[in-house]
PDB file of N, CA and C in Angstrom:
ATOM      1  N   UNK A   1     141.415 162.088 -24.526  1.00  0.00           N
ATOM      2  CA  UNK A   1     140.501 162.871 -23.739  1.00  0.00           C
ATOM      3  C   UNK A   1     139.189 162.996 -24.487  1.00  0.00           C
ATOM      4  N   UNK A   2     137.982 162.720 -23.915  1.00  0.00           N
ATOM      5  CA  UNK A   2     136.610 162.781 -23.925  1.00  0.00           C
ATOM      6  C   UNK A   2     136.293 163.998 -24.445  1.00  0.00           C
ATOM      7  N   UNK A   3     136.196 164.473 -25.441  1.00  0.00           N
ATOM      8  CA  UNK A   3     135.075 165.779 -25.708  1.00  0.00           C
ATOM      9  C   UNK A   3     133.394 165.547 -25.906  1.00  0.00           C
ATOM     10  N   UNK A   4     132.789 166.291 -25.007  1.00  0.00           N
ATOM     11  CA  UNK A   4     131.784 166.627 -24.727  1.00  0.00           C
ATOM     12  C   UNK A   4     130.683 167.507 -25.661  1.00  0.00           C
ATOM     13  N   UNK A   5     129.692 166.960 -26.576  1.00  0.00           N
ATOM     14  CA  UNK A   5     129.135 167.861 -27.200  1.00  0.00           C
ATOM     15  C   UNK A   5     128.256 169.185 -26.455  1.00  0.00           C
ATOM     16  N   UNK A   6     128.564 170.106 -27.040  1.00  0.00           N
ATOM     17  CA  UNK A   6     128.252 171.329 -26.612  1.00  0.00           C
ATOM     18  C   UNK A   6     126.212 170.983 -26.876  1.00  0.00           C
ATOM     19  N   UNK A   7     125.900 171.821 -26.053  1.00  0.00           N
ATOM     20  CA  UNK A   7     124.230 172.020 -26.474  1.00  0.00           C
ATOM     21  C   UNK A   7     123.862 173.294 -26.824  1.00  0.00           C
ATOM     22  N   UNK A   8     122.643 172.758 -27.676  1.00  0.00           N
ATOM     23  CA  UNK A   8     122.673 174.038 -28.323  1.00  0.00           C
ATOM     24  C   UNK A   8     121.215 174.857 -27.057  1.00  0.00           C
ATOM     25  N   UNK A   9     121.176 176.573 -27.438  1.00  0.00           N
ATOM     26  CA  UNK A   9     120.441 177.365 -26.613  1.00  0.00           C
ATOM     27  C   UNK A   9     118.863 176.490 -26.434  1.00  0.00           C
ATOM     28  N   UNK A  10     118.304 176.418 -25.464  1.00  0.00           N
ATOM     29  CA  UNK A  10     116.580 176.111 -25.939  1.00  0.00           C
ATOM     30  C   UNK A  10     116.234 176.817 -26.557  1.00  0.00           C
ATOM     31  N   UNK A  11     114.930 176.603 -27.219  1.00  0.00           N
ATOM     32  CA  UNK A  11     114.367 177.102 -27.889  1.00  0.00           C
ATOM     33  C   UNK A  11     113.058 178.400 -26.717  1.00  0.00           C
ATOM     34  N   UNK A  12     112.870 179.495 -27.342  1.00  0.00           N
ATOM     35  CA  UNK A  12     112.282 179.872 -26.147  1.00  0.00           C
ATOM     36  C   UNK A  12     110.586 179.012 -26.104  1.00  0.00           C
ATOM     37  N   UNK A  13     110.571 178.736 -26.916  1.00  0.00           N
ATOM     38  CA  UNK A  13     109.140 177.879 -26.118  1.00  0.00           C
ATOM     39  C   UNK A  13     109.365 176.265 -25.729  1.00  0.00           C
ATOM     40  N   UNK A  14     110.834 176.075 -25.512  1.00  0.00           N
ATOM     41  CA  UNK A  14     110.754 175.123 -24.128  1.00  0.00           C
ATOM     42  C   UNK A  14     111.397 175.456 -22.857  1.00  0.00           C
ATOM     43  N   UNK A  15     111.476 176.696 -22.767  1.00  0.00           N
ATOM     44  CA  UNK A  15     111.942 177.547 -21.219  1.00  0.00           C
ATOM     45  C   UNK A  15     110.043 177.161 -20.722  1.00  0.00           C
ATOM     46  N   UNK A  16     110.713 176.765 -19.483  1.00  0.00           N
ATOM     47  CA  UNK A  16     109.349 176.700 -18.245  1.00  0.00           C
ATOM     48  C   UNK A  16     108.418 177.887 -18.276  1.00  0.00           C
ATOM     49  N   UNK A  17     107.427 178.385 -18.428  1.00  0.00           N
ATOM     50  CA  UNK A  17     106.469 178.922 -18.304  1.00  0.00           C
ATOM     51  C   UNK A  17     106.593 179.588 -16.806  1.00  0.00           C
ATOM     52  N   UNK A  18     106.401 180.696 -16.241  1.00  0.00           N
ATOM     53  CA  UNK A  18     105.758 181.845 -14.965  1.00  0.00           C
ATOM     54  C   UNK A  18     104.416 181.288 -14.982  1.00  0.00           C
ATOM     55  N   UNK A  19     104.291 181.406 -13.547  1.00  0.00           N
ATOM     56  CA  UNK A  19     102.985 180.787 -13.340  1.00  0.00           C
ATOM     57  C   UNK A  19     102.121 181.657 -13.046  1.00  0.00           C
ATOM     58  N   UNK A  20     102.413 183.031 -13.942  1.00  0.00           N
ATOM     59  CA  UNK A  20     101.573 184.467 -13.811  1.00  0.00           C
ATOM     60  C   UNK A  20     101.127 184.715 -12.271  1.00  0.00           C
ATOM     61  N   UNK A  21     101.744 184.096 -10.956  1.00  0.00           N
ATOM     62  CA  UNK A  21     101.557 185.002  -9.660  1.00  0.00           C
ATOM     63  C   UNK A  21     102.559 185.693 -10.384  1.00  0.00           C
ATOM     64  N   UNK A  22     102.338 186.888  -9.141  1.00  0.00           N
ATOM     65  CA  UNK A  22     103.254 187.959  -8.865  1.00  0.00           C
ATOM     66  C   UNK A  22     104.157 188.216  -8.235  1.00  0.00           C
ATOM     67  N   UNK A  23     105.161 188.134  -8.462  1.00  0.00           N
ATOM     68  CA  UNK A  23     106.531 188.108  -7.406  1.00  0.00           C
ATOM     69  C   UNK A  23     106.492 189.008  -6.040  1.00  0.00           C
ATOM     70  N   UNK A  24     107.503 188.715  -5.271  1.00  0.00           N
ATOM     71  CA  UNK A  24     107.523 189.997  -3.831  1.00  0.00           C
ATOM     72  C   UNK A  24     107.920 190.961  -5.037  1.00  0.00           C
ATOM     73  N   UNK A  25     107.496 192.253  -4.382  1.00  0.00           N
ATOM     74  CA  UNK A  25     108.079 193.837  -4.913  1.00  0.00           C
ATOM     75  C   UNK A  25     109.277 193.920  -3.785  1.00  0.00           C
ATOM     76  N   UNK A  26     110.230 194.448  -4.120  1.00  0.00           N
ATOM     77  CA  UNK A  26     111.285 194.974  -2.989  1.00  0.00           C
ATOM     78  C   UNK A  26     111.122 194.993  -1.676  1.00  0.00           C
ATOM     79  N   UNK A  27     110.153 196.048  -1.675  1.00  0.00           N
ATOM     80  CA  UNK A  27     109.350 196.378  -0.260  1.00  0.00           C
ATOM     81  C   UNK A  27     108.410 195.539   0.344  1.00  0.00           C
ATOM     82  N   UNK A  28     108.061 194.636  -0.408  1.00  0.00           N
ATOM     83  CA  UNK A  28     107.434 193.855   0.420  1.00  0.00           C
ATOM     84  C   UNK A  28     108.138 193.027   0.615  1.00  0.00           C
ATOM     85  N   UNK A  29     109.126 192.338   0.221  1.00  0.00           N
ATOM     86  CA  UNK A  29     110.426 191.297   0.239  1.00  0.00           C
ATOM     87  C   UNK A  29     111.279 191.577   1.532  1.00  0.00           C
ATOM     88  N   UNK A  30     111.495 193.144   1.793  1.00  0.00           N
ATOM     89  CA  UNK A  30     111.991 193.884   2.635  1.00  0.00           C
ATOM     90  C   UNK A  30     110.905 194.055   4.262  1.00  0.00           C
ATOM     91  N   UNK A  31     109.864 194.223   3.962  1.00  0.00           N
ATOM     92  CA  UNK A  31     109.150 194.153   4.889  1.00  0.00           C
ATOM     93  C   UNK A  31     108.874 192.917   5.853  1.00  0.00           C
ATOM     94  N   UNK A  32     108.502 191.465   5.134  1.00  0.00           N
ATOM     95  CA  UNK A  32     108.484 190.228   4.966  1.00  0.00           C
ATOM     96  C   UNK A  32     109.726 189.519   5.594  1.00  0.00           C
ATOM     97  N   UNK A  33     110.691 189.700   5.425  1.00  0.00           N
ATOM     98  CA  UNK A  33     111.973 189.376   6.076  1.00  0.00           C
ATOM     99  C   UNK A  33     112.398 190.127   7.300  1.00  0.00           C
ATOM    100  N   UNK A  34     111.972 191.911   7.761  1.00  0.00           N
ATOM    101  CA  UNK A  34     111.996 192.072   8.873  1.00  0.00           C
ATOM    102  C   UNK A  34     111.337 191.158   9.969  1.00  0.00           C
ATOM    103  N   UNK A  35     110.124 190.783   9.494  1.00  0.00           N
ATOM    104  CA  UNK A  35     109.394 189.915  10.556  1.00  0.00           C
ATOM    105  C   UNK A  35     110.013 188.566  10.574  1.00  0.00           C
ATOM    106  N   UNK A  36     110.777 188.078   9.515  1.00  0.00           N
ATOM    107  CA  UNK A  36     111.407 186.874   9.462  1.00  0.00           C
ATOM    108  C   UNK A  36     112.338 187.123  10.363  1.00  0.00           C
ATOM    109  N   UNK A  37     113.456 187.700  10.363  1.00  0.00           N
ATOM    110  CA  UNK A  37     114.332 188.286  11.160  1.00  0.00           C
ATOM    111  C   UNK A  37     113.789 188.176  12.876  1.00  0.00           C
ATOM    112  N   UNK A  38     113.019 189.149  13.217  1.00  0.00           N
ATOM    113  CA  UNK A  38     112.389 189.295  14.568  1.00  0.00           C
ATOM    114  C   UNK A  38     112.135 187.822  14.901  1.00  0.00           C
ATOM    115  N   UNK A  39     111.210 186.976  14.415  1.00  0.00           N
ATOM    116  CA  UNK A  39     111.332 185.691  14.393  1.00  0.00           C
ATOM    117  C   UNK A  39     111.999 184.904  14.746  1.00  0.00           C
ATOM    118  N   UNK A  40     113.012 184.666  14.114  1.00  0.00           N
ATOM    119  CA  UNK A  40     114.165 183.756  13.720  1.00  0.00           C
ATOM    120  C   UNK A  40     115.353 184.241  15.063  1.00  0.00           C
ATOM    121  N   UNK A  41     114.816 184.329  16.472  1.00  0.00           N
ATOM    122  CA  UNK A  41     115.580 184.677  17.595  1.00  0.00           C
ATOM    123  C   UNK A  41     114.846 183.780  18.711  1.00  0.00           C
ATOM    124  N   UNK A  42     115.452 182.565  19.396  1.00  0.00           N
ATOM    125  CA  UNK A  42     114.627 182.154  20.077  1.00  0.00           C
ATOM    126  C   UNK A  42     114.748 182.663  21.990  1.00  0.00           C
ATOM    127  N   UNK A  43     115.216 183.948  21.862  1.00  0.00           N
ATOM    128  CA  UNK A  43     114.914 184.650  22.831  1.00  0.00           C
ATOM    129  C   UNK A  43     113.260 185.659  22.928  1.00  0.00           C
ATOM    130  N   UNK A  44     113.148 186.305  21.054  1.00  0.00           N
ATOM    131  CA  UNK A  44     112.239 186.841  20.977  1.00  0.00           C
ATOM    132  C   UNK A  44     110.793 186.139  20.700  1.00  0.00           C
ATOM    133  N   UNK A  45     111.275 184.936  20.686  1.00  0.00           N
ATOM    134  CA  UNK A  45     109.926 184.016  20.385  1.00  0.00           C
ATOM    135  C   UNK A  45     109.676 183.782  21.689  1.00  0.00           C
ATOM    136  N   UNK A  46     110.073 183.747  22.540  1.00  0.00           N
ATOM    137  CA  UNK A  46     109.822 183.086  24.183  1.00  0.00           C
ATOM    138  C   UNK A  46     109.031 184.646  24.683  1.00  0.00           C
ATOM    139  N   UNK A  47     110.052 185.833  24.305  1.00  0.00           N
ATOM    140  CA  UNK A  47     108.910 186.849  24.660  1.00  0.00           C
ATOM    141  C   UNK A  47     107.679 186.994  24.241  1.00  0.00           C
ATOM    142  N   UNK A  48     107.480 186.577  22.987  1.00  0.00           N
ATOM    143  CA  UNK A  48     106.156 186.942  22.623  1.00  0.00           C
ATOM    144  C   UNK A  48     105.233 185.637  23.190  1.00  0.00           C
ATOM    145  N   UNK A  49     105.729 184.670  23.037  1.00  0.00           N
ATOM    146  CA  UNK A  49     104.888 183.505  24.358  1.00  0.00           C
ATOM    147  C   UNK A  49     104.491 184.271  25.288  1.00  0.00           C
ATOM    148  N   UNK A  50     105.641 184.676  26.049  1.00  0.00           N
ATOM    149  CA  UNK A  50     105.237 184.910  27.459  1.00  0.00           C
ATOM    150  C   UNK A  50     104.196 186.280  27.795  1.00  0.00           C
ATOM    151  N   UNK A  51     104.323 187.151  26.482  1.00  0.00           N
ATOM    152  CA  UNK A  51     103.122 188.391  26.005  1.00  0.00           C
ATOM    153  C   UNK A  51     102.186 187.979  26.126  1.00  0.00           C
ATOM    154  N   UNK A  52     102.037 187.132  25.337  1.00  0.00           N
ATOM    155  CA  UNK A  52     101.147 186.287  25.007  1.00  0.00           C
ATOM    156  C   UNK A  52     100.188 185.802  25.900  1.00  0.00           C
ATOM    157  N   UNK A  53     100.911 185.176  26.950  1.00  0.00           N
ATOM    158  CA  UNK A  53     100.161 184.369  28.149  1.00  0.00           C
ATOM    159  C   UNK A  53      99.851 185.571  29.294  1.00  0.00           C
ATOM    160  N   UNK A  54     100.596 186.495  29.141  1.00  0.00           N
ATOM    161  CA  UNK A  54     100.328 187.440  30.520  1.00  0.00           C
ATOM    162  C   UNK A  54      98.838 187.402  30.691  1.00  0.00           C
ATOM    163  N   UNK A  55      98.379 188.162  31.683  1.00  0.00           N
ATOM    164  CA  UNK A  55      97.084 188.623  31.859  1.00  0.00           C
ATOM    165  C   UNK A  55      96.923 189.671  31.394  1.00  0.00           C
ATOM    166  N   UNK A  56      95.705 189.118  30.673  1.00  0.00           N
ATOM    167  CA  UNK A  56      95.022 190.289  29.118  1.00  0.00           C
ATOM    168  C   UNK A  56      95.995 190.037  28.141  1.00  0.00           C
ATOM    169  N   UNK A  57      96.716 189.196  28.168  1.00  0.00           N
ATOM    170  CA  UNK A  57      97.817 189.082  26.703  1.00  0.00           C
ATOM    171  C   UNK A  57      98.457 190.124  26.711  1.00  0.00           C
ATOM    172  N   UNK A  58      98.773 190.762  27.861  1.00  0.00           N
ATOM    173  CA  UNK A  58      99.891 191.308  28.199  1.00  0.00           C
ATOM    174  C   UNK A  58     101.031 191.247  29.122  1.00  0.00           C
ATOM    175  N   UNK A  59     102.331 192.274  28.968  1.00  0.00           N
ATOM    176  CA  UNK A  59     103.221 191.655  30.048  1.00  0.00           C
ATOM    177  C   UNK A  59     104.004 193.067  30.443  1.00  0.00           C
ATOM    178  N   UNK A  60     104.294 193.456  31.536  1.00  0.00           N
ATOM    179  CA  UNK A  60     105.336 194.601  32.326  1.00  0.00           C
ATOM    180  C   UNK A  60     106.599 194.044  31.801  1.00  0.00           C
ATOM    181  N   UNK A  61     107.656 195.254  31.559  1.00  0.00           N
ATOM    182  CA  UNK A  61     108.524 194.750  30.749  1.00  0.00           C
ATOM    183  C   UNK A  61     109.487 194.400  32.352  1.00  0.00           C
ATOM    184  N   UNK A  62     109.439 194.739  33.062  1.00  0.00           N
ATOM    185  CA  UNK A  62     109.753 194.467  34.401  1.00  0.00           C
ATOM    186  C   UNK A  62     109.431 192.992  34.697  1.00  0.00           C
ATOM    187  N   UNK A  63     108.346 192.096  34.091  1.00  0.00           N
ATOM    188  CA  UNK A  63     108.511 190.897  34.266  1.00  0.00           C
ATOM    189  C   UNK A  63     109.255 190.272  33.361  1.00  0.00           C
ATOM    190  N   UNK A  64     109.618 190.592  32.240  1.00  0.00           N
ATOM    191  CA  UNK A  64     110.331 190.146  30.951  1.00  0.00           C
ATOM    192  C   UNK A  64     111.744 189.543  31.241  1.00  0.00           C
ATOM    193  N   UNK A  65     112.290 190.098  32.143  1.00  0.00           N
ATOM    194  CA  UNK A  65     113.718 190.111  32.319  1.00  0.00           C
ATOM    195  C   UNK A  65     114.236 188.736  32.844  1.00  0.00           C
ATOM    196  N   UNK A  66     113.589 188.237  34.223  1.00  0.00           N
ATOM    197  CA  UNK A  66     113.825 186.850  35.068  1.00  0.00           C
ATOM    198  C   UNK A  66     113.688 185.770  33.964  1.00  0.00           C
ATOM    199  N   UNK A  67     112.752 185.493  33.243  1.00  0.00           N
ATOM    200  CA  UNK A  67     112.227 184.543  32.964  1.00  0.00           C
ATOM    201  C   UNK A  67     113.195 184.001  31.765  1.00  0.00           C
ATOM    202  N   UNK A  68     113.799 185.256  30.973  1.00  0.00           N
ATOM    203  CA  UNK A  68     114.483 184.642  30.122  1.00  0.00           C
ATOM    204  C   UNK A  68     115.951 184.690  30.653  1.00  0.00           C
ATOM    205  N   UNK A  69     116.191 185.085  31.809  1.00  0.00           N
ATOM    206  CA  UNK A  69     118.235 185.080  32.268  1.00  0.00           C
ATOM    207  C   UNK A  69     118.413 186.061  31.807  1.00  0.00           C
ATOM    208  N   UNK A  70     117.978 187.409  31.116  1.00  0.00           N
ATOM    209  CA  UNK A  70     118.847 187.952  30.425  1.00  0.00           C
ATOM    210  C   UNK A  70     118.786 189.302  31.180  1.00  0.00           C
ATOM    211  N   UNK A  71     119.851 190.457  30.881  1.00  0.00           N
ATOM    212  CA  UNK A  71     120.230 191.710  31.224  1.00  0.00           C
ATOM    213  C   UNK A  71     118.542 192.759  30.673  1.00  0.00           C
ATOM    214  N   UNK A  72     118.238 193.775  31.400  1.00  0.00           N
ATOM    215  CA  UNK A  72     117.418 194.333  31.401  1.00  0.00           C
ATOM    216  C   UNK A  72     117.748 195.198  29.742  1.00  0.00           C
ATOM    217  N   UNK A  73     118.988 195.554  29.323  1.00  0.00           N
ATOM    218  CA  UNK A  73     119.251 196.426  28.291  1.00  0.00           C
ATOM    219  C   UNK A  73     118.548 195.126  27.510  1.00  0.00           C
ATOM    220  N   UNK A  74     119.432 194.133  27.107  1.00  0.00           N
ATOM    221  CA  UNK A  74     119.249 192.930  25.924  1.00  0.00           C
ATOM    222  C   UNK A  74     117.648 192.619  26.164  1.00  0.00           C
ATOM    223  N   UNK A  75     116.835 192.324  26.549  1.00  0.00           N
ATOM    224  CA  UNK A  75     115.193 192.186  26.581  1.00  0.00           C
ATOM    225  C   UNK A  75     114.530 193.630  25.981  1.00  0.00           C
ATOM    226  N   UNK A  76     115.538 195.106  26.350  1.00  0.00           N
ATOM    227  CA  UNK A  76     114.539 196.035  25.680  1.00  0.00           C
ATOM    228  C   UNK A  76     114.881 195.785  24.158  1.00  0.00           C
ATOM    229  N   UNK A  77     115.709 195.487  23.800  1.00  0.00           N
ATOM    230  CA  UNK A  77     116.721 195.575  22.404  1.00  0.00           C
ATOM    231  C   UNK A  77     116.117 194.579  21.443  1.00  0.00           C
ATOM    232  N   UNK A  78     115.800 192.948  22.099  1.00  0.00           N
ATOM    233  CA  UNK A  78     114.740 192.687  22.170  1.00  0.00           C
ATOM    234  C   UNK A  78     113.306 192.677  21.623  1.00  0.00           C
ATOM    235  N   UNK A  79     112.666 193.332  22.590  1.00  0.00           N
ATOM    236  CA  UNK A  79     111.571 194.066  22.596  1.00  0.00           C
ATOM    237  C   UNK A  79     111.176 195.202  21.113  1.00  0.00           C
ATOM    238  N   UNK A  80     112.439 195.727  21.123  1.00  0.00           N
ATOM    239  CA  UNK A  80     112.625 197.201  20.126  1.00  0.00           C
ATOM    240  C   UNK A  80     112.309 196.236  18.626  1.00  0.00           C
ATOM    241  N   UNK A  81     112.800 195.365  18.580  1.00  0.00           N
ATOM    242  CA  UNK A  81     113.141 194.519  17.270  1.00  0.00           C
ATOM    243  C   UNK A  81     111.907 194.227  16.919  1.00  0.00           C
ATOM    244  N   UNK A  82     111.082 193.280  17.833  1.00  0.00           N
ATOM    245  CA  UNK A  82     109.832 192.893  17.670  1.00  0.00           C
ATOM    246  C   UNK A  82     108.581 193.819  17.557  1.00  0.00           C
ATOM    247  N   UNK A  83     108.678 195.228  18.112  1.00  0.00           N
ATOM    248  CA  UNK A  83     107.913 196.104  18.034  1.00  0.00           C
ATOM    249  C   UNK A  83     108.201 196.769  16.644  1.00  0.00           C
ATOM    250  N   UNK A  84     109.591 196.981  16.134  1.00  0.00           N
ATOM    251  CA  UNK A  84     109.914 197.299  14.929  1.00  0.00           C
ATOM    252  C   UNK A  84     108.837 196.747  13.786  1.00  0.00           C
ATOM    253  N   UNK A  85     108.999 195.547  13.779  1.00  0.00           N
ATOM    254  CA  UNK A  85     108.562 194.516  12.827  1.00  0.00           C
ATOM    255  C   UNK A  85     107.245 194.650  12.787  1.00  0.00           C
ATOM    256  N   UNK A  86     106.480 195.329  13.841  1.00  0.00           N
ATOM    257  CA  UNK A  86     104.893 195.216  14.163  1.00  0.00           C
ATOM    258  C   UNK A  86     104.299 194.005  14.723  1.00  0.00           C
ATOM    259  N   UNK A  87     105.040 193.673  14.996  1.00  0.00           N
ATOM    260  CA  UNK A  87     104.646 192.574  16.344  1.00  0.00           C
ATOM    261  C   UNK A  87     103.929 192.637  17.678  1.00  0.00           C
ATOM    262  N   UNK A  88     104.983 193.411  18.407  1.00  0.00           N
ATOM    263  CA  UNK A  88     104.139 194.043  19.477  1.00  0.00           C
ATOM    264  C   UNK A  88     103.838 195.326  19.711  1.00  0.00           C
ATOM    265  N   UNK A  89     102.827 195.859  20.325  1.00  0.00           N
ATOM    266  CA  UNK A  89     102.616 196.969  20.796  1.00  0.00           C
ATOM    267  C   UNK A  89     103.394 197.528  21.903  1.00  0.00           C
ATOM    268  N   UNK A  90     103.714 198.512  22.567  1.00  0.00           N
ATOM    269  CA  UNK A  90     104.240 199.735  23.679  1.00  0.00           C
ATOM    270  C   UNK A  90     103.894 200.107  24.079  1.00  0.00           C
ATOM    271  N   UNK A  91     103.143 200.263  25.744  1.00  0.00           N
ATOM    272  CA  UNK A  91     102.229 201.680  25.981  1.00  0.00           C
ATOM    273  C   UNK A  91     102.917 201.689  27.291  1.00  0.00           C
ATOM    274  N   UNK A  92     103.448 202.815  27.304  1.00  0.00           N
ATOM    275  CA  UNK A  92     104.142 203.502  28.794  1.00  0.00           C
ATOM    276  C   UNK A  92     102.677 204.065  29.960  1.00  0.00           C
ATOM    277  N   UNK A  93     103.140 203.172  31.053  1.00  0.00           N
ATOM    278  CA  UNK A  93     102.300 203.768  32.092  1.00  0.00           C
ATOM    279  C   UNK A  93     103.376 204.059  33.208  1.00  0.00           C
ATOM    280  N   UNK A  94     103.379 204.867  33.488  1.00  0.00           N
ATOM    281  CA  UNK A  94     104.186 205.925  34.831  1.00  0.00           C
ATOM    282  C   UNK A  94     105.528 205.438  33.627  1.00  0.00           C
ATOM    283  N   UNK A  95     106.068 204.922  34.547  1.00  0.00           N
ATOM    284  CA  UNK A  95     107.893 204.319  34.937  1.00  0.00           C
ATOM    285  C   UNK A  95     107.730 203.249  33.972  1.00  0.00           C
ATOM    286  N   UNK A  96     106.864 202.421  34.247  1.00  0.00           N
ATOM    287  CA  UNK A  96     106.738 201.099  33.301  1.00  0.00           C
ATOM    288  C   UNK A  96     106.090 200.816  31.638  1.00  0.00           C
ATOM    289  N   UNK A  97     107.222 200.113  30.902  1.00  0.00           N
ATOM    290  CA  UNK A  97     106.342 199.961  29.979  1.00  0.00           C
ATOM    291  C   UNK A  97     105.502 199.077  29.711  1.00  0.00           C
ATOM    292  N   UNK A  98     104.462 198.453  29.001  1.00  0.00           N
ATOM    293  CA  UNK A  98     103.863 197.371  28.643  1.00  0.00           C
ATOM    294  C   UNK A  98     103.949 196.920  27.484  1.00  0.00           C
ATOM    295  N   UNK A  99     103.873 195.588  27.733  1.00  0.00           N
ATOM    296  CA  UNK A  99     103.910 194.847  25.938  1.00  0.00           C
ATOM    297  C   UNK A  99     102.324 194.088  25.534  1.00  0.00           C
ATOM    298  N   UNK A 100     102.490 194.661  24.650  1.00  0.00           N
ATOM    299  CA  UNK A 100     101.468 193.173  24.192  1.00  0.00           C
ATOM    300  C   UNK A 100     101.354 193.191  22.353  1.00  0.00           C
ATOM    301  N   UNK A 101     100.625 191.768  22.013  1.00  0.00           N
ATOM    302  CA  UNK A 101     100.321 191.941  20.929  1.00  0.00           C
ATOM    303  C   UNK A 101      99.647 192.419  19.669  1.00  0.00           C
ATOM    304  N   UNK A 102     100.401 192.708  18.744  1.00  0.00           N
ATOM    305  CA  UNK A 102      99.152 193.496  17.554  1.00  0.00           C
ATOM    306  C   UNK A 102      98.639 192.213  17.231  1.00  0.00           C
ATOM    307  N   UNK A 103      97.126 192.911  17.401  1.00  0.00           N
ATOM    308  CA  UNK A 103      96.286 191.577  16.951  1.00  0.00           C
ATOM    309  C   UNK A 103      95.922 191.782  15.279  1.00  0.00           C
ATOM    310  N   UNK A 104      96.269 190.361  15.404  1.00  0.00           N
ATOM    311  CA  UNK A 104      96.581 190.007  13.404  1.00  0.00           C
ATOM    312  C   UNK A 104      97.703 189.975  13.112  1.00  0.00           C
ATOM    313  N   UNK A 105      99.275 190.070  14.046  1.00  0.00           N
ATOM    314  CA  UNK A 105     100.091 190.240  13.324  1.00  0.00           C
ATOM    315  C   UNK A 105     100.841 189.327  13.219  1.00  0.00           C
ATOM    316  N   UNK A 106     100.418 187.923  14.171  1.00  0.00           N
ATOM    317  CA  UNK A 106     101.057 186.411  14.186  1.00  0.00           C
ATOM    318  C   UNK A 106     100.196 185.712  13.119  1.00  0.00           C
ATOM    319  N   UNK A 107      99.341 186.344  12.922  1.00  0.00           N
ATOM    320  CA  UNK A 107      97.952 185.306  11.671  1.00  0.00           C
ATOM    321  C   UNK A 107      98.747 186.168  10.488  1.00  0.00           C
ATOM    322  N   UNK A 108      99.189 187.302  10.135  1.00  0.00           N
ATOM    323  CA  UNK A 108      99.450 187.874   9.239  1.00  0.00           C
ATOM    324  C   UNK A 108     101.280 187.609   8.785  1.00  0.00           C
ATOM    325  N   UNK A 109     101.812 187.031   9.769  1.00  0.00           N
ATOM    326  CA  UNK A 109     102.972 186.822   9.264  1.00  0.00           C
ATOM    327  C   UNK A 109     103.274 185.375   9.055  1.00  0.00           C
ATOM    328  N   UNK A 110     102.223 184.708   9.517  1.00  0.00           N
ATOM    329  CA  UNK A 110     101.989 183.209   9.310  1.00  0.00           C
ATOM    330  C   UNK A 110     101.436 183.056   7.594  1.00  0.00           C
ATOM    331  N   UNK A 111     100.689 183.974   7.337  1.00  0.00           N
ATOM    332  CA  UNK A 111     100.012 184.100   5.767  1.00  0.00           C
ATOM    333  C   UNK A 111     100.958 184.951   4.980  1.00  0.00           C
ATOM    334  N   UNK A 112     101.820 185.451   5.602  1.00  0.00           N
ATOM    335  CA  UNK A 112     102.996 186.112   4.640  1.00  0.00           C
ATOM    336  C   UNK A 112     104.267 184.724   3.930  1.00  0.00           C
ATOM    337  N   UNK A 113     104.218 184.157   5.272  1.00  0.00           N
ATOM    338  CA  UNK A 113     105.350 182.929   4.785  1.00  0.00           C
ATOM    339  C   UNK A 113     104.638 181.951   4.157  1.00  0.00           C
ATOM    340  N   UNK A 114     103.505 181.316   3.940  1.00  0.00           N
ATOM    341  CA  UNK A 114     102.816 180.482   3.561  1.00  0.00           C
ATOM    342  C   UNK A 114     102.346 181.093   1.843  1.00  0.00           C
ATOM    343  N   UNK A 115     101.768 182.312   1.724  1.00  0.00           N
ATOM    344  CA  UNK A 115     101.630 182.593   0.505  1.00  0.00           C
ATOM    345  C   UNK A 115     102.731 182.705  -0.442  1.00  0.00           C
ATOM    346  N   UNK A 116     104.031 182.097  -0.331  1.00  0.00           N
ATOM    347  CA  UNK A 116     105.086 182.510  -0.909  1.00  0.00           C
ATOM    348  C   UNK A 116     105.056 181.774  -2.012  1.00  0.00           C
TER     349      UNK A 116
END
């Protein structure tokens, strides 16, 4: 049987060098991945398209429902996730709510995953 010489520790000045950025902090690691999350649903990406395209870049959550097949609860649930994350905005008029987008927050989560 083959024995294998052991190696010895590096030396610490041939460990790779930090490239002095700054790592995520927790909370921003934590923050950063909620929007990854919201994201990473291709039910909630079709909503924010379709936010998106409404008139005024907005949409009645009453239109939300047909377009994707789904149950009126699962589109608010949805909805809740992506507004969580700061994605979209909420503004109740009468009975109905409205969606639309925070502006900066598709340019800002596009520069969150890219600066990594």
């Amino acid at each position: 049987m083959e024995t294998l010489p052991l190696l010895a520790p590096a030396a610490e000045s041939d460990c790779c060098a930090l490239s002095g950025r700054a790592a995520l902090s927790p909370s921003e690691a934590q923050a950063r991945a909620r929007i990854l999350k919201a994201l990473s649903d291709p039910n909630r990406l079709r909503l924010l398209s379709i936010v998106k395209a409404g008139d005024g870049g907005e949409a009645c959550v009453c239109d939300l429902t047909e377009p994707l097949d789904l149950g009126q609860p699962t589109v608010s649930h949805h909805l809740k996730i992506l507004v969580d994350a700061g994605l979209l905005h909420r503004e109740k008029r009468g009975t109905w709510a409205y969606y639309s987008l925070v502006p900066g927050a598709l340019e800002a989560a596009s520069e969150s995953i890219t600066a990594l």
